[in-house]
C-alpha atoms as a PDB file:
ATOM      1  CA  UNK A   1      -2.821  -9.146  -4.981  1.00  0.00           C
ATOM      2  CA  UNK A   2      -0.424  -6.178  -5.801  1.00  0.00           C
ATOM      3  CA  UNK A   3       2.563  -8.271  -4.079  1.00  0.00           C
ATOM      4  CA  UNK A   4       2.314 -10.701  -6.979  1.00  0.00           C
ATOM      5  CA  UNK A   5       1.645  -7.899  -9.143  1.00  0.00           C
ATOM      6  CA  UNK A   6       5.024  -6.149  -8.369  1.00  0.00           C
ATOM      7  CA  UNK A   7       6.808  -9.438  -8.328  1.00  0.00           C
ATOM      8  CA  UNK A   8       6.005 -10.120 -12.343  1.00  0.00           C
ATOM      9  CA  UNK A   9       5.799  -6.816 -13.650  1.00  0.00           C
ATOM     10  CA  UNK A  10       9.182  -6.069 -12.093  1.00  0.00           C
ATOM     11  CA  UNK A  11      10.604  -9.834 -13.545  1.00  0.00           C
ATOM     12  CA  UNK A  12       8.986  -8.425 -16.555  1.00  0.00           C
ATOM     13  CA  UNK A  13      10.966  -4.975 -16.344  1.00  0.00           C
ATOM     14  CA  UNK A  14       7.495  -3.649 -16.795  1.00  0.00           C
ATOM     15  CA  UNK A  15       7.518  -1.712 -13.096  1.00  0.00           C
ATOM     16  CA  UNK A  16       7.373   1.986 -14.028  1.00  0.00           C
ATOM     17  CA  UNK A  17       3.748   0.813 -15.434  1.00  0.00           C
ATOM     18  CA  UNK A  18       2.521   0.152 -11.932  1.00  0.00           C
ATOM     19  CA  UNK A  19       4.968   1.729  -9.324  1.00  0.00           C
ATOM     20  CA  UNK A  20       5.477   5.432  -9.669  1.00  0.00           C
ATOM     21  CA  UNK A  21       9.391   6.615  -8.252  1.00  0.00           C
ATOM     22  CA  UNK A  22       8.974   9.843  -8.253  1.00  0.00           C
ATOM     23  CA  UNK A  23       6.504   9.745  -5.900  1.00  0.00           C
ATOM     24  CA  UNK A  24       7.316   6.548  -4.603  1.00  0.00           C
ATOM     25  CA  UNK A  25       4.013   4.844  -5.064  1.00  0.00           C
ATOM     26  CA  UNK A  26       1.935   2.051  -6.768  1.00  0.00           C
ATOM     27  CA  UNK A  27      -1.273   3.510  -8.992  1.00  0.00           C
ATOM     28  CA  UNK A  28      -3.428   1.135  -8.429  1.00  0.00           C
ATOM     29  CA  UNK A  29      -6.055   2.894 -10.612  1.00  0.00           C
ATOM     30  CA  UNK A  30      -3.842   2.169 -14.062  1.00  0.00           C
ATOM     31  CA  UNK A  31      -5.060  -1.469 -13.257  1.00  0.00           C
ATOM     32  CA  UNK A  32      -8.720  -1.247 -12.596  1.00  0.00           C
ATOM     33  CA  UNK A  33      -9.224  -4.723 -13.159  1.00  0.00           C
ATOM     34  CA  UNK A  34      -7.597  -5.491 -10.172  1.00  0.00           C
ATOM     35  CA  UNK A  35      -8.168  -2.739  -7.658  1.00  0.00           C
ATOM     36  CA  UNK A  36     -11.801  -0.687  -8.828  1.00  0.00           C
ATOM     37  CA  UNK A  37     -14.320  -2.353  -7.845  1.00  0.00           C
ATOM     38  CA  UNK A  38     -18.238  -1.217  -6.379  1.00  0.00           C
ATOM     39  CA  UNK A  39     -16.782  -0.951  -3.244  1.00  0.00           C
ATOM     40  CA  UNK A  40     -13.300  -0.922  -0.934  1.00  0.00           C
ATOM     41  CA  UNK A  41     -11.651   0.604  -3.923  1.00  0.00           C
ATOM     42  CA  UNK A  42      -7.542   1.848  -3.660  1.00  0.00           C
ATOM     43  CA  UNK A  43      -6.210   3.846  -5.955  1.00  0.00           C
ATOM     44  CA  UNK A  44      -2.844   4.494  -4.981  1.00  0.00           C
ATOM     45  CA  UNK A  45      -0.577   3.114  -2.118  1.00  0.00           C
ATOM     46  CA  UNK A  46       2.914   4.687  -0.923  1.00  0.00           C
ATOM     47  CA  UNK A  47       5.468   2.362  -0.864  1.00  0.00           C
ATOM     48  CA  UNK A  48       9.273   3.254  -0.146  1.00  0.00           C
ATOM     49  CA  UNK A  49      11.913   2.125  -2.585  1.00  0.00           C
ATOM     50  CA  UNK A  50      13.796  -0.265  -0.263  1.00  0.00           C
ATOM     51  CA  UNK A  51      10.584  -2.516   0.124  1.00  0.00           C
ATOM     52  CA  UNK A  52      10.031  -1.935  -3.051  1.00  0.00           C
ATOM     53  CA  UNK A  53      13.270  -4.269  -3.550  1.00  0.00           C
ATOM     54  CA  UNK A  54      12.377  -6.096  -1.170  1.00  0.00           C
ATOM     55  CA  UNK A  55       9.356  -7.546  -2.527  1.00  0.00           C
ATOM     56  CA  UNK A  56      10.622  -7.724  -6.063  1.00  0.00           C
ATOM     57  CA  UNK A  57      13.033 -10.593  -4.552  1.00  0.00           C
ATOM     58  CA  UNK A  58      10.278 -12.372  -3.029  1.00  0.00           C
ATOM     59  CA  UNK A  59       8.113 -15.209  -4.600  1.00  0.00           C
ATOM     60  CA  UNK A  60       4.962 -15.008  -5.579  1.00  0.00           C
ATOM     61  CA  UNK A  61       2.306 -16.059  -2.091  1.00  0.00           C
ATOM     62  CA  UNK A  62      -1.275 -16.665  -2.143  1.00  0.00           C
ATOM     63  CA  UNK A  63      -3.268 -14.932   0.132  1.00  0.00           C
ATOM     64  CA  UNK A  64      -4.649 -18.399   1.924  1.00  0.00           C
ATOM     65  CA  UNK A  65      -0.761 -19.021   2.049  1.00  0.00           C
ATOM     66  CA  UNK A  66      -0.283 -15.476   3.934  1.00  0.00           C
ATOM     67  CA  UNK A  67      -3.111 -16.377   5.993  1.00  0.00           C
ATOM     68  CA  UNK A  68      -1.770 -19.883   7.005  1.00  0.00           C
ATOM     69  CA  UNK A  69       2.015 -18.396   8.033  1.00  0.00           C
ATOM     70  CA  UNK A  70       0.110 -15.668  10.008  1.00  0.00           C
ATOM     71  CA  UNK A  71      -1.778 -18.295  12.143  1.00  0.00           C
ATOM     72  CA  UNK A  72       1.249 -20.990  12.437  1.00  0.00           C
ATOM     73  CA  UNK A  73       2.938 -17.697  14.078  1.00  0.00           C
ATOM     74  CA  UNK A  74      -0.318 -17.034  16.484  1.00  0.00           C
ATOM     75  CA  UNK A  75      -0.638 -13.579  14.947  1.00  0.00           C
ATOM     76  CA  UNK A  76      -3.706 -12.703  15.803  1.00  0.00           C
ATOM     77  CA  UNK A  77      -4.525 -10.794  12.987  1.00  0.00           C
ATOM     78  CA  UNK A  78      -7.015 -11.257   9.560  1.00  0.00           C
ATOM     79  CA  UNK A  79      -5.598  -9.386   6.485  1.00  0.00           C
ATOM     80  CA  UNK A  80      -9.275  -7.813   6.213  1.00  0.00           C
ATOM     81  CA  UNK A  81      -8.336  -5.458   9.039  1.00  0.00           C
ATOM     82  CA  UNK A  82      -4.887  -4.586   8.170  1.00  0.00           C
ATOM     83  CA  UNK A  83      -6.773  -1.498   6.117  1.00  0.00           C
ATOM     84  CA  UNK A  84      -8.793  -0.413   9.129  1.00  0.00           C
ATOM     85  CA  UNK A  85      -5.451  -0.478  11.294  1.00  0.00           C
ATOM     86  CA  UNK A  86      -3.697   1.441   8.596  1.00  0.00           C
ATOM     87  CA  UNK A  87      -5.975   4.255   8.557  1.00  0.00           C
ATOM     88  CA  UNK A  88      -6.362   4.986  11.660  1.00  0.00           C
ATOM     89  CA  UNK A  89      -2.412   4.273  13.008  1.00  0.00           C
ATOM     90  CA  UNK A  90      -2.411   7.378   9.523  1.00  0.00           C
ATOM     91  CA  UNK A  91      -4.841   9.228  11.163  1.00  0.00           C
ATOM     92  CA  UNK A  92      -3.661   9.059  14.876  1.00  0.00           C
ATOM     93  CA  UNK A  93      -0.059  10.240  13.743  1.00  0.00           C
ATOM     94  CA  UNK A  94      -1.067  13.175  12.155  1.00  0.00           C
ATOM     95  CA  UNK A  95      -2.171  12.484   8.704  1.00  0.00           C
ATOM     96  CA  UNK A  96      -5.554  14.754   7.612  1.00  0.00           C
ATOM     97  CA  UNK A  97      -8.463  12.781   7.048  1.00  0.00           C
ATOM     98  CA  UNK A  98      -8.713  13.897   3.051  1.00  0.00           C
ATOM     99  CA  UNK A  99      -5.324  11.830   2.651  1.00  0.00           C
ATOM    100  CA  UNK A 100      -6.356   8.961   4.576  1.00  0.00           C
ATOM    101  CA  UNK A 101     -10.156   8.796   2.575  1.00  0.00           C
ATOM    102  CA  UNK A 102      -7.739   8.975  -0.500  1.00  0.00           C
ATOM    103  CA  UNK A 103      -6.014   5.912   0.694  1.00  0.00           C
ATOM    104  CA  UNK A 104      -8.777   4.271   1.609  1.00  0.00           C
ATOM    105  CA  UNK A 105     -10.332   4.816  -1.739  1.00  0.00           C
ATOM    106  CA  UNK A 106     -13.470   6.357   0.055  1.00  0.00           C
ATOM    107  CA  UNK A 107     -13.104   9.211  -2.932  1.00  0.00           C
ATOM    108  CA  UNK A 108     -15.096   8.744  -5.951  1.00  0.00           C
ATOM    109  CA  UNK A 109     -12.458   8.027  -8.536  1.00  0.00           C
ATOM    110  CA  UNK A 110     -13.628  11.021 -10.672  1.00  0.00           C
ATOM    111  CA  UNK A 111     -12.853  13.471  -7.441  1.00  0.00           C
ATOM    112  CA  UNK A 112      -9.760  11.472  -7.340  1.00  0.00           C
ATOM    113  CA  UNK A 113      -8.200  11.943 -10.619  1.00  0.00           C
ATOM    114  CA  UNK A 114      -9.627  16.178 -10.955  1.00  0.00           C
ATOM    115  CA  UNK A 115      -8.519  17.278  -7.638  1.00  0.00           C
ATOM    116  CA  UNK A 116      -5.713  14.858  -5.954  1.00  0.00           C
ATOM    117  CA  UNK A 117      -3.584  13.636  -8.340  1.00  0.00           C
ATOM    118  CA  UNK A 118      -1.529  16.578  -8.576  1.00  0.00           C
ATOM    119  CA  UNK A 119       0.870  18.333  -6.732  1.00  0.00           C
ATOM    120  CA  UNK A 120       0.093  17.363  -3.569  1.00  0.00           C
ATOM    121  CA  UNK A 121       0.813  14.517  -3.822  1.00  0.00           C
ATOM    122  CA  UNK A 122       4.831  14.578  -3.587  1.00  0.00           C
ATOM    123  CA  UNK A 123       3.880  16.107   0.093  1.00  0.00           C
ATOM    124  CA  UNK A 124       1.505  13.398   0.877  1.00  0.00           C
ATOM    125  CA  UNK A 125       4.518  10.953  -0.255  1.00  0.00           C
ATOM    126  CA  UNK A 126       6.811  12.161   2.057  1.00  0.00           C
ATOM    127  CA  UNK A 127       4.475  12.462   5.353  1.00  0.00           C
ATOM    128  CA  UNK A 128       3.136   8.605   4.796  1.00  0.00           C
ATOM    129  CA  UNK A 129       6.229   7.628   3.841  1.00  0.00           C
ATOM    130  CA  UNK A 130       7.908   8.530   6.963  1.00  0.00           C
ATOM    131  CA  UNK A 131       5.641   7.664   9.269  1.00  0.00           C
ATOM    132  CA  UNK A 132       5.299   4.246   7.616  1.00  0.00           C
ATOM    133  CA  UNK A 133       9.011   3.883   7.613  1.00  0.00           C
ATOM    134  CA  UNK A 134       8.755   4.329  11.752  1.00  0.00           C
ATOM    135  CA  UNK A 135       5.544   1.875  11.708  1.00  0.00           C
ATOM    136  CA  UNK A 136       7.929  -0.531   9.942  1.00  0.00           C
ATOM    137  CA  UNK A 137      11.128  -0.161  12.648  1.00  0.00           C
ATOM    138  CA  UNK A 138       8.863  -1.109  15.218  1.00  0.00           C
ATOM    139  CA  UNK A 139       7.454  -4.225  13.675  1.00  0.00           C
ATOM    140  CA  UNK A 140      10.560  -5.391  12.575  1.00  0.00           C
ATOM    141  CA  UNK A 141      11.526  -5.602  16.185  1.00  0.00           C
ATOM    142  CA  UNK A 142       8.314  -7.390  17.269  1.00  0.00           C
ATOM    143  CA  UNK A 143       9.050  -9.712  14.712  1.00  0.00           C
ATOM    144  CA  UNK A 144      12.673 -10.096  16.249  1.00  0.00           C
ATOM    145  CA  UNK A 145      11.162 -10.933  20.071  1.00  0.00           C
END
């Protein structure tokens, strides 16, 4: 899970191998252990800085943990669809399709690397970023209700 991932590397003082500033994103491909697989692959994910901290501060979870605090809080939700959701709250606020495949990691990783990771992607940054950032306001105050 890239949460626990974060958590040691950044313990580790090892973050700048996984999480790029600049562009304010993980690269999930530099660890294709983890994230390539046959299918469902992600190659990068925008993340801002501030929960960035954030989840360096945290402790480690396990995803059956994550599952069990979701249910004791009846949110309805599996952590299988939080990708689907994602894409298409992307999509619905404006976000071309070619990003949101990118995201997705429904690019062939060799299209990927030739003709995406480039300059575009500082752009890219900035329009997820921000409309994460007001995805983000508005679930913090669910959370407060």
């Amino acid at each position: 899970m890239a949460f626990n991932l974060i958590i040691k590397l950044g313990a580790d003082g090892r973050l700048t191998e996984y999480y790029n500033q600049k562009m304010q994103c993980l690269e999930h491909y530099k660890h294709r252990e983890l994230f390539l697989r046959r299918t469902k692959n992600c190659y990068i994910s925008f993340v801002s800085e501030a929960l960035m901290s954030k989840i360096m501060m945290a402790t480690p979870i396990k995803y059956n943990r994550l599952q069990c605090c979701l249910k004791r809080r009846d949110v309805p939700l599996q952590l299988k669809q939080l990708r689907s959701h994602h894409n298409s709250y992307l999509r619905k606020s404006g976000v071309m399709s070619e990003l949101v495949d990118i995201l997705a990691g429904r690019v062939p990783k060799s299209v990927f690397v030739r003709h995406y990771l480039g300059a575009d992607m500082d752009e890219f940054s900035r329009q997820v970023l921000s409309i994460q950032e007001g995805l983000m306001m508005v679930l913090f105050r669910l959370s407060e209700v």
